[in-house]
Protein backbone atom coordinates (compact mmCIF):
# COMPACT_ATOMS: atom_id res chain seq x y z
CA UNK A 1 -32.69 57.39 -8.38
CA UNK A 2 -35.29 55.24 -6.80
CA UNK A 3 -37.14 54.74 -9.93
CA UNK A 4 -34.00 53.96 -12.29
CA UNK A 5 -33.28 51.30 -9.77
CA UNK A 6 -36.97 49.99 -9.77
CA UNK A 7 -36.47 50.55 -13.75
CA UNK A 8 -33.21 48.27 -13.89
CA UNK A 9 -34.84 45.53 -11.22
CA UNK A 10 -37.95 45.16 -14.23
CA UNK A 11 -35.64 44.74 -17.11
CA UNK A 12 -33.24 42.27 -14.94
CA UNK A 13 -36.20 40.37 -14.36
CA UNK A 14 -37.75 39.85 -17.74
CA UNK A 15 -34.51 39.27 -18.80
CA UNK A 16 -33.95 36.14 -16.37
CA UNK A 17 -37.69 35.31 -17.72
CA UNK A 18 -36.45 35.27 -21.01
CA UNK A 19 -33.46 33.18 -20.76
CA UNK A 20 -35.32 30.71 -18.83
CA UNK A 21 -38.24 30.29 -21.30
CA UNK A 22 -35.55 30.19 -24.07
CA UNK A 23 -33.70 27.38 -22.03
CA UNK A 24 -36.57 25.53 -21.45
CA UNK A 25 -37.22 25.37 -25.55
CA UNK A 26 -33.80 25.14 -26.83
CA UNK A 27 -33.89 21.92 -27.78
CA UNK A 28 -36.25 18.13 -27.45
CA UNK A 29 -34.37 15.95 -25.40
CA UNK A 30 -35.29 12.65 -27.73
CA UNK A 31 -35.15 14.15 -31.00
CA UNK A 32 -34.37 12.31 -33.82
CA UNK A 33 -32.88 12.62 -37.29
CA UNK A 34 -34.78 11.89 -40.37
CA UNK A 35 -32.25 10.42 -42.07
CA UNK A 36 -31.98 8.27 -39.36
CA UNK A 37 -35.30 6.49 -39.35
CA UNK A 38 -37.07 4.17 -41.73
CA UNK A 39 -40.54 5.30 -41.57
CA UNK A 40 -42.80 2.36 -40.97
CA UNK A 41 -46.41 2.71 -43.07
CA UNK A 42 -48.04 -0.83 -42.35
CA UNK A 43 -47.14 -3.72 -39.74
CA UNK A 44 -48.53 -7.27 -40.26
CA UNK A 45 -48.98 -9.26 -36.92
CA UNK A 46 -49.32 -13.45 -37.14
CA UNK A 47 -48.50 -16.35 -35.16
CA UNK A 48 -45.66 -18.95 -36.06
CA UNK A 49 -47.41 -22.34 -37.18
CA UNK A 50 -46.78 -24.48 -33.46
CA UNK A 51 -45.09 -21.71 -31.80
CA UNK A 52 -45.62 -18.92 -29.49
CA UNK A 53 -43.68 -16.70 -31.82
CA UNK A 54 -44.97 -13.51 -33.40
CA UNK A 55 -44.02 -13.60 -37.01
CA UNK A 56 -43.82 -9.38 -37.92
CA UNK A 57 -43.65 -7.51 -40.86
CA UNK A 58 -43.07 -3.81 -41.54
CA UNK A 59 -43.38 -1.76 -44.90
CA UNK A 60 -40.65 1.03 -44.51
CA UNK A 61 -41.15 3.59 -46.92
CA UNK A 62 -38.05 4.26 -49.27
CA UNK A 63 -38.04 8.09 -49.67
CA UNK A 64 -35.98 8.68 -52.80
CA UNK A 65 -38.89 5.82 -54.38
CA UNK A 66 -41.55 7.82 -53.24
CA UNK A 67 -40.16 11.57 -55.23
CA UNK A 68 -40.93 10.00 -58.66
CA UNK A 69 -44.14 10.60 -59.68
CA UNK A 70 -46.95 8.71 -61.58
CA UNK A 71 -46.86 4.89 -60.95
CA UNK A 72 -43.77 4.60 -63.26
CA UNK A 73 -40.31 4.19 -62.36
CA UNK A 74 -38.19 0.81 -61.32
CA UNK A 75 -37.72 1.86 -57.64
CA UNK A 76 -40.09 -0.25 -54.97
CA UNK A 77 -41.98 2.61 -53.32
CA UNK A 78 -41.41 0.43 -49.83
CA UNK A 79 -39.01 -2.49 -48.82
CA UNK A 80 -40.41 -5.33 -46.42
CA UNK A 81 -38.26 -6.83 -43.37
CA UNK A 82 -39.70 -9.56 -41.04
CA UNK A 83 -38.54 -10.86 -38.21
CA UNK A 84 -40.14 -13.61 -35.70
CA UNK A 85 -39.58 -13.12 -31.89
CA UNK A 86 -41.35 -14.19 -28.95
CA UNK A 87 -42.67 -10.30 -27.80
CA UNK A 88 -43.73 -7.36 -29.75
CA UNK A 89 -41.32 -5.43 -28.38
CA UNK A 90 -38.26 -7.89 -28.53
CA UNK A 91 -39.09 -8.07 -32.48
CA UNK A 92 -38.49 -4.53 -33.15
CA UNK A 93 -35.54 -4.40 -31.71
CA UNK A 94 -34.55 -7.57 -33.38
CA UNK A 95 -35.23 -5.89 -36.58
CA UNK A 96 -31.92 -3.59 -36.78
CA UNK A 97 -30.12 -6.78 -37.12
CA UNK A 98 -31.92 -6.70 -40.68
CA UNK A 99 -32.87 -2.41 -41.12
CA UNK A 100 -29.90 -0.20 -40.99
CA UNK A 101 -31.90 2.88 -39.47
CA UNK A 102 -34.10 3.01 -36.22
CA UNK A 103 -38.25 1.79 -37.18
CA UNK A 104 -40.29 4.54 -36.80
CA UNK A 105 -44.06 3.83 -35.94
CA UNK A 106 -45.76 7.11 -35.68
CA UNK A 107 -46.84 7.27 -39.36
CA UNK A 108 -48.09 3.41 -39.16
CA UNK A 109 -51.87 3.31 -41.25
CA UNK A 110 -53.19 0.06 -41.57
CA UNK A 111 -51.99 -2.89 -39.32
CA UNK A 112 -52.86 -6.37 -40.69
CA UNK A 113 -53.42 -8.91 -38.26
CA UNK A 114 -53.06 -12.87 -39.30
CA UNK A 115 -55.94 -14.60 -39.05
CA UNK A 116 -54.09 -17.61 -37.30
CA UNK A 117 -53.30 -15.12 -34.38
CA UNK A 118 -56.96 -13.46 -34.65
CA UNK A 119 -58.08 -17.11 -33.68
CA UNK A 120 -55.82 -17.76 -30.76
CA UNK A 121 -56.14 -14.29 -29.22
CA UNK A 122 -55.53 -11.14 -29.91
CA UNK A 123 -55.34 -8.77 -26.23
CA UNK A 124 -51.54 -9.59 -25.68
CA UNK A 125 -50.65 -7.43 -29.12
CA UNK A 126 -52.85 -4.51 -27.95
CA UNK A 127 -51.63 -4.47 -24.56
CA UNK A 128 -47.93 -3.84 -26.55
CA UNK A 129 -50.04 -1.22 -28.63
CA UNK A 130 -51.60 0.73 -25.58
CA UNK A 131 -48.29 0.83 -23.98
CA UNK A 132 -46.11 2.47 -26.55
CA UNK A 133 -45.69 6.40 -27.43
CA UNK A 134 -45.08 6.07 -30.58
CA UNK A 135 -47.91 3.73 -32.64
CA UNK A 136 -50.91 6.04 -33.56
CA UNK A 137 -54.18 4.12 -31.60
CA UNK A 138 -56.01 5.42 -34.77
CA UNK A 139 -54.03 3.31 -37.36
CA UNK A 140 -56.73 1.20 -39.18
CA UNK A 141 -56.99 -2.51 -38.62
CA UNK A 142 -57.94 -5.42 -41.03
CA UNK A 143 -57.79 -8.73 -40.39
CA UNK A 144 -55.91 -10.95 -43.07
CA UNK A 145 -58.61 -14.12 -44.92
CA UNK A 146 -57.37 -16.84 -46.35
CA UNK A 147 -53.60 -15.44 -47.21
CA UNK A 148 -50.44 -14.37 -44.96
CA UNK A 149 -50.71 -11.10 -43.76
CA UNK A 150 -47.19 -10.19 -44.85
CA UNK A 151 -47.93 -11.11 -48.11
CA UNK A 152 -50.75 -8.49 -47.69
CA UNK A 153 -48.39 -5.69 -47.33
CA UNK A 154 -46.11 -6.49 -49.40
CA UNK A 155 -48.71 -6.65 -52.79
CA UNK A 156 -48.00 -3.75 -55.50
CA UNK A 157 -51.16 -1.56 -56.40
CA UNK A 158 -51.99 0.43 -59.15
CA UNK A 159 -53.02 4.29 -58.68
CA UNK A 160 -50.93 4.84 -55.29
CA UNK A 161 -47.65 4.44 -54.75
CA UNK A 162 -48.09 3.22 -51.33
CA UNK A 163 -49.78 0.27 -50.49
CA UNK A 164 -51.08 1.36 -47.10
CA UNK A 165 -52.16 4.42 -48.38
CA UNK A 166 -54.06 2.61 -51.34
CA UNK A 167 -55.94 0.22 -48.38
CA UNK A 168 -56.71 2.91 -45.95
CA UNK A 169 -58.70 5.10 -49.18
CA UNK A 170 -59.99 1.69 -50.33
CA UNK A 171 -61.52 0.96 -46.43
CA UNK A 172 -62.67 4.59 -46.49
CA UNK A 173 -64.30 4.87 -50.00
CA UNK A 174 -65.75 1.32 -49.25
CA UNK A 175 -67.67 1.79 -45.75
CA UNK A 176 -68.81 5.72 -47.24
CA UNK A 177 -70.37 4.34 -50.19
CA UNK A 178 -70.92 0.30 -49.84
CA UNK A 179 -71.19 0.10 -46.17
CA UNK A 180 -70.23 -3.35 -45.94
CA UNK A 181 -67.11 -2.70 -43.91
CA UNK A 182 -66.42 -0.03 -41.33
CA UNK A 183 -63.00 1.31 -40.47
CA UNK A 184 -61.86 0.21 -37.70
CA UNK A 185 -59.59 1.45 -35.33
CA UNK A 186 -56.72 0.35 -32.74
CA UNK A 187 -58.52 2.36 -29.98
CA UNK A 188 -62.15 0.88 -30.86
CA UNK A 189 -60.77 -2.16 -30.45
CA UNK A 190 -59.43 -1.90 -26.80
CA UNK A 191 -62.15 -0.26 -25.68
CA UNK A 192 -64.42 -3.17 -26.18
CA UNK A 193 -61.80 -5.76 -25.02
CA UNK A 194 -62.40 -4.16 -22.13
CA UNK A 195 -65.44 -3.74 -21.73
CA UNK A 196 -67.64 -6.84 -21.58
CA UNK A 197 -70.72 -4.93 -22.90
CA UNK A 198 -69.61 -5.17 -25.99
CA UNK A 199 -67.10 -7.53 -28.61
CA UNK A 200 -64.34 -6.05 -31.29
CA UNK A 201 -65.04 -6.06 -34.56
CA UNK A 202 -62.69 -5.76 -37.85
CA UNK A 203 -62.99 -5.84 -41.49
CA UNK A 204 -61.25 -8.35 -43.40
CA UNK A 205 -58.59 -8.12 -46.29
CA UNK A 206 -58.40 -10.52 -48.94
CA UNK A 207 -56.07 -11.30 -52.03
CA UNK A 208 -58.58 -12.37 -54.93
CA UNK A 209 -56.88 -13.73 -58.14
CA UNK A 210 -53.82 -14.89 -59.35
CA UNK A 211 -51.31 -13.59 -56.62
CA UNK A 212 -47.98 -15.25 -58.01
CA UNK A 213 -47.00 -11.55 -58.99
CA UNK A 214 -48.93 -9.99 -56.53
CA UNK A 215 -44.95 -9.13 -54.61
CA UNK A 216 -43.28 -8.02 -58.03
CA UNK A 217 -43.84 -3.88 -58.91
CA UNK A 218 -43.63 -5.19 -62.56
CA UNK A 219 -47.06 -6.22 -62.13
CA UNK A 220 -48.49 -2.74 -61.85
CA UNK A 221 -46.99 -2.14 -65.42
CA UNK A 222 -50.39 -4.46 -66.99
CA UNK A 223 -53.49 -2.34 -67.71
CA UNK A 224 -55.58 -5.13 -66.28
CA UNK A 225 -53.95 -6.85 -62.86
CA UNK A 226 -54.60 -10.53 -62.74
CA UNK A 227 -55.15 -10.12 -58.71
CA UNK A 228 -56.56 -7.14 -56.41
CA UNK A 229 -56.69 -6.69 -52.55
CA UNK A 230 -60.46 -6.50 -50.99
CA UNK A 231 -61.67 -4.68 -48.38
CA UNK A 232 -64.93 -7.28 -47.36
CA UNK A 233 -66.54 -9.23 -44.89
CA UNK A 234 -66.60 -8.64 -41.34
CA UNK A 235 -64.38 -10.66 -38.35
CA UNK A 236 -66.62 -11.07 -35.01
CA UNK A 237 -64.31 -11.60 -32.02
CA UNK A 238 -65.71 -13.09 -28.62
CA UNK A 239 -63.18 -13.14 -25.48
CA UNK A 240 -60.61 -11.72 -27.76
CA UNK A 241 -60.21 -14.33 -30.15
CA UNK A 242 -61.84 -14.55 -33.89
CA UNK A 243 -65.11 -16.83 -33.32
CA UNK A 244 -67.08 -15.97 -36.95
CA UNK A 245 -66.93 -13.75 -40.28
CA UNK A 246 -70.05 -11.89 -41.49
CA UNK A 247 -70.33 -11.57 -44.73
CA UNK A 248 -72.30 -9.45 -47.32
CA UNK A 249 -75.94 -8.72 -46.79
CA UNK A 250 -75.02 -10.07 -43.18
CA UNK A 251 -72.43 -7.63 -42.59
CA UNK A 252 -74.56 -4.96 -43.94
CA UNK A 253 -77.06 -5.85 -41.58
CA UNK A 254 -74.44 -5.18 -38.67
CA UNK A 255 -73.58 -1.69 -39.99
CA UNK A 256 -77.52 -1.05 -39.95
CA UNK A 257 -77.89 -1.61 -36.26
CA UNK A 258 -74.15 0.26 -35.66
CA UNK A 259 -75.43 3.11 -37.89
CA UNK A 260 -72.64 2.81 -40.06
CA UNK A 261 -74.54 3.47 -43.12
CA UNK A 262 -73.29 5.96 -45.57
CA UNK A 263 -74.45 5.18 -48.78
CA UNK A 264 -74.95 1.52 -50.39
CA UNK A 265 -77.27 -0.46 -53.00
CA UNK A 266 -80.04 -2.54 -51.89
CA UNK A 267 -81.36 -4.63 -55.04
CA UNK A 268 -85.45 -5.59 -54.69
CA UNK A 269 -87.62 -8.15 -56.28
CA UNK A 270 -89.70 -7.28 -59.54
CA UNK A 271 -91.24 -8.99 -62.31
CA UNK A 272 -90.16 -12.14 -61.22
CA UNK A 273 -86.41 -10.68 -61.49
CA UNK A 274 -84.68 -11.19 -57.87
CA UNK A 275 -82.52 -8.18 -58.83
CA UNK A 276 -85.06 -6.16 -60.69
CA UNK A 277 -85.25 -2.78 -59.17
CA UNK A 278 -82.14 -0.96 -57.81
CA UNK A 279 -82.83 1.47 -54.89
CA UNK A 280 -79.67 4.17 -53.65
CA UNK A 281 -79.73 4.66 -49.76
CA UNK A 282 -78.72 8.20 -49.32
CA UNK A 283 -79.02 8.24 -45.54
CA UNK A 284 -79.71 5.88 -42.67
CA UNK A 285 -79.95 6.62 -39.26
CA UNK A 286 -80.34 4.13 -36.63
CA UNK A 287 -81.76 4.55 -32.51
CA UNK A 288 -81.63 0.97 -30.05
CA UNK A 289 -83.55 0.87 -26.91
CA UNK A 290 -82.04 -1.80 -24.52
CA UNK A 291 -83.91 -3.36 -21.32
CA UNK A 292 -84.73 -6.10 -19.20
CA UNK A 293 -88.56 -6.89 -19.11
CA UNK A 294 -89.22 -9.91 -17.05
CA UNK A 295 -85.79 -11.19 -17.11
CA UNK A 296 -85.49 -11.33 -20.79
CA UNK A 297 -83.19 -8.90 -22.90
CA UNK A 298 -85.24 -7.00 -24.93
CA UNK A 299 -84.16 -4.64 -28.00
CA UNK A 300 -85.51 -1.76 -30.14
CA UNK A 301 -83.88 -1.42 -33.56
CA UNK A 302 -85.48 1.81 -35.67
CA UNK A 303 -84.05 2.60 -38.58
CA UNK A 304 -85.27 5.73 -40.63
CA UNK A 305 -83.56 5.69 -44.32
CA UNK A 306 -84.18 7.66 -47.96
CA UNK A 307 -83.08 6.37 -50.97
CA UNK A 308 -83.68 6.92 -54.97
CA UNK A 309 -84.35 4.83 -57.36
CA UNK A 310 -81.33 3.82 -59.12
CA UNK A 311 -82.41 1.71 -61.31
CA UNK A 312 -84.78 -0.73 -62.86
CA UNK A 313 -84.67 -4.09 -65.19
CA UNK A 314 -88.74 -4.71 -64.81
CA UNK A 315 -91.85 -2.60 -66.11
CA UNK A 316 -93.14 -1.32 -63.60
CA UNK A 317 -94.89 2.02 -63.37
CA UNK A 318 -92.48 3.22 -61.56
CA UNK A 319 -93.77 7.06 -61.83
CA UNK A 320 -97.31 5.90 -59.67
CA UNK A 321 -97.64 6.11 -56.00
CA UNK A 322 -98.59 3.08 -55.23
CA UNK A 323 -96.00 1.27 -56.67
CA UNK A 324 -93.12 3.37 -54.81
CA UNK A 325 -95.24 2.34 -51.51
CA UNK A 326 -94.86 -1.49 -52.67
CA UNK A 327 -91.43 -0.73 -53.21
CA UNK A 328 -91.10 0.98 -50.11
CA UNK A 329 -92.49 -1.83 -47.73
CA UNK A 330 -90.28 -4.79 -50.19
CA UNK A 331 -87.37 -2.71 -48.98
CA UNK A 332 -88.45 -2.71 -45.70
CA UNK A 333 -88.51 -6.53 -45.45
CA UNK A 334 -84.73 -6.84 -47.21
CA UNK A 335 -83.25 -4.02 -44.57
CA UNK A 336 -85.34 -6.39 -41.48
CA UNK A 337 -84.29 -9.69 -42.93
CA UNK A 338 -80.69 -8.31 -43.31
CA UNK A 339 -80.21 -7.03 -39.71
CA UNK A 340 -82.20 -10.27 -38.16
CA UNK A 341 -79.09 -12.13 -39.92
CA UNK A 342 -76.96 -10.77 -38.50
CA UNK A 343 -78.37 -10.62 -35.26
CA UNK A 344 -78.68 -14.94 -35.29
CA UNK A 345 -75.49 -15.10 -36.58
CA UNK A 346 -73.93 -13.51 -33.71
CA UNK A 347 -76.17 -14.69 -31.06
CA UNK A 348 -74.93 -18.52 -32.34
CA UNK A 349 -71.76 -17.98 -30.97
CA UNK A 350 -72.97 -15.77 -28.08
CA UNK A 351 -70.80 -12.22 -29.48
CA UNK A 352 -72.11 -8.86 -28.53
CA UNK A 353 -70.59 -7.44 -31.69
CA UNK A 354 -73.37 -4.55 -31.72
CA UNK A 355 -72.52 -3.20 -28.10
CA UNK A 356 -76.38 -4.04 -26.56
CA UNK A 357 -74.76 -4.16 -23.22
CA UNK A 358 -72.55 -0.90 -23.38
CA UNK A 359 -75.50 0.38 -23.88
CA UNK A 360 -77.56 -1.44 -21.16
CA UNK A 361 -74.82 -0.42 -18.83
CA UNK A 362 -75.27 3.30 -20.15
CA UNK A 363 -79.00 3.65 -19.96
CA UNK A 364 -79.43 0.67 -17.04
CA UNK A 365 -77.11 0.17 -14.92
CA UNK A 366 -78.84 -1.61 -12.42
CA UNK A 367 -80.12 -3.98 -14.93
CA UNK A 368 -76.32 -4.24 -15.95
CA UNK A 369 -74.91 -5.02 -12.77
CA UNK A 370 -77.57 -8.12 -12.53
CA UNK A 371 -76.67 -9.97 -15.61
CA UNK A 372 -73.10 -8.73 -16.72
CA UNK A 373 -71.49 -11.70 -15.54
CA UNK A 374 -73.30 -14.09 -18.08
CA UNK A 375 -74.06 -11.64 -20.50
CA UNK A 376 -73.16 -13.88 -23.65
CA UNK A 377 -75.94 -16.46 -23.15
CA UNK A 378 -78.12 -13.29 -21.96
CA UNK A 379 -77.58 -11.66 -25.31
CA UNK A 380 -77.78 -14.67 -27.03
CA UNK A 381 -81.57 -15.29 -25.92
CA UNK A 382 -82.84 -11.44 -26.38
CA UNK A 383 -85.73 -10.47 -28.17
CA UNK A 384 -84.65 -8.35 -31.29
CA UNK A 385 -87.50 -6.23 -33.01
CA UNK A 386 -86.77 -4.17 -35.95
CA UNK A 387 -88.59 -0.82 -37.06
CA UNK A 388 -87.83 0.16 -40.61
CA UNK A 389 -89.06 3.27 -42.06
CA UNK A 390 -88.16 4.36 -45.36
CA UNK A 391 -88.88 6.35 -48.05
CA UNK A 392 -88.32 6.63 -51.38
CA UNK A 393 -87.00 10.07 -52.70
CA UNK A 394 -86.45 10.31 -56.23
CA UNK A 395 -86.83 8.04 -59.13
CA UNK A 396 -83.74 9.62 -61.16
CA UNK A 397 -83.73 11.40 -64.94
CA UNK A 398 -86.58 9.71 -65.73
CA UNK A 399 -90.08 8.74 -64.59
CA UNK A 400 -91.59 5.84 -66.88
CA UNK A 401 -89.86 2.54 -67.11
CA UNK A 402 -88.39 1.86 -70.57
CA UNK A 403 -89.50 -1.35 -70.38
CA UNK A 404 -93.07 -0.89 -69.26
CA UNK A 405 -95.69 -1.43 -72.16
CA UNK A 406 -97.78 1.46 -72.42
């Protein structure tokens, strides 16, 4: 009797276990219906001209668009709504007076900031960023040159069907194998606006060519687009607004000292040709040593890269030894004249763009602590020296120039 009622107390109590777990799951309190929501892709943040407006835009997917497949079709894969309000947060609620289902920011991938706003300041939009639940702090950010960031967003692309899609595998592709850009994200961001060691940085976006149809999906129907969107150059931010843009072998020179280099093309002097030998950097990998030495910043760049030979418009003997060790020591000069340029460039307007005191203040604190208050015009007087070592790997299919006389 004593051990049916023991028996009976077990089953009564995983049965009260039970209930409770299935209680606590039985539903999400905030849950949502799909058909409810317009599914925001890409936001573009700007400033109203004389105003302390924000002027928003959102690309909302349009899900029956999207089931067609190919680039054919006469439905707009996404529909644009702006709306201009004093707060981030006031202007999205603003927005149902023009979208008849509730924005949804959790699938946001590329946010394209004005570069009228990147100039005035840009910490009040990422303190609206960090706050909310719902906007992924990995979203990619660009920063709009020399055209309206909604217009940005709202441009029709060939090969995807969405243009934020299309820009985030265009920033991708383009910082794996050009490393001229990086991909930059809403969390990167913050954590050097607040941190004085170091100063954001954020690719650009441009519009190149005839953009009058840029906004019509007719457009896409021509096998050669009179316009494309670019992924290039490189914004430098100091105190949280936009102070300078590297750009090119600059920028590359920046994504040497971040160690941001995938894979790019470095083009070399030879017979008299400024572009005569083509060399393929398969890997770089980059170390910085930061100290104070008699009150003076001082910095250690070392670089170690390979490459191949991709190719050459000179006739050279490119199969000897000796001429792969002149090549090797010409391409050491480009890769330290690159990264020196971008150094100046930053120094001029006193930006910590490579993070030289994050890591100070990682490695040194002490040293830190002493100069972090002016640590602009401290990093704007150090002592940069740049070790290069490369080596070249391969010379390709084929070992004797064409065009060197035998």
């Amino acid at each position: 009797m004593k051990a049916r009622v023991l028996r009976l107390a077990k089953l009564a109590l995983v049965t009260g276990i039970s209930l409770a777990s299935l209680l606590a799951v039985s539903g999400c309190w905030n849950s949502r219906e799909l058909n409810k929501l317009a599914i925001v892709t890409a936001m573009a943040i700007d400033r109203v001209p004389d105003s302390n407006n924000y002027e928003l835009a959102f690309q909302v997917v349009m899900p029956g668009a999207l089931s067609h497949t190919g680039t054919g079709g006469n439905d707009s894969p996404f529909s644009i709504y702006g709306i201009r309000a004093p707060t981030m947060f006031e202007g999205i609620r603003k927005a149902s007076k023009q979208v008849p289902r509730q924005l949804f920011f959790s699938h946001v991938q590329v946010v394209v900031l004005g570069e009228r706003l990147a100039k005035e300041g840009i910490e009040e939009v990422f303190d609206f960023f960090e706050r909310s639940h719902e906007v992924r702090l990995t979203s990619m950010l660009l920063v709009a040159r020399g055209t309206p960031p909604d217009k940005l967003i709202s441009t029709y692309v060939p090969l995807e069907r969405l243009q934020a899609s299309a820009l985030l595998g265009e920033g991708t592709l383009s910082a794996k194998v050009w490393s001229e850009t990086a991909v930059i994200e809403i969390d990167e961001v913050i954590r050097r606006l607040i941190n004085t060691g170091a100063e954001p940085i954020i690719s650009g976006l441009k519009l190149i060519g005839n953009d009058k149809t840029a906004t019509q999906k007719k457009s896409t129907e021509q096998s050669q687009l009179p316009y494309h969107l670019e992924i290039s150059d490189i914004a430098m931010f100091r105190e949280g607004k936009l102070a300078d843009w590297l750009e090119n072998e600059s920028a590359r020179g920046l994504m040497f000292v971040g160690n941001h280099i995938g894979s790019t093309i470095m083009n070399l002097e030879c017979g008299g040709k400024p572009d005569g030998v083509a060399l393929e950097i398969l890997k770089s990998r980059t170390s910085n040593k930061v100290y104070m030495k008699d009150g003076q910043l001082k910095v250690d760049v070392v670089v170690s890269a390979e490459s191949n030979v991709g190719e050459v418009k000179c006739g050279i003997a490119i199969e000897k030894l000796d001429t792969l060790q002149q090549l090797e020591r010409e391409w050491s000069d480009a890769v330290k004249s690159e990264i020196h340029r971008a150094v100046k460039q930053a120094q001029a307007i006193k930006a910590d763009v490579f993070g030289f005191g994050m890591s100070l203040q990682r490695h040194h604190p002490k040293q830190w602590n002493a100069v972090k208050d002016d640590w602009g015009s401290v990093f704007a007087k150090a002592e940069v020296n740049v070790t290069f070592r490369g080596i070249i790997r391969r010379t390709g299919m084929r070992g004797k120039s064409l065009l060197e006389k035998s």
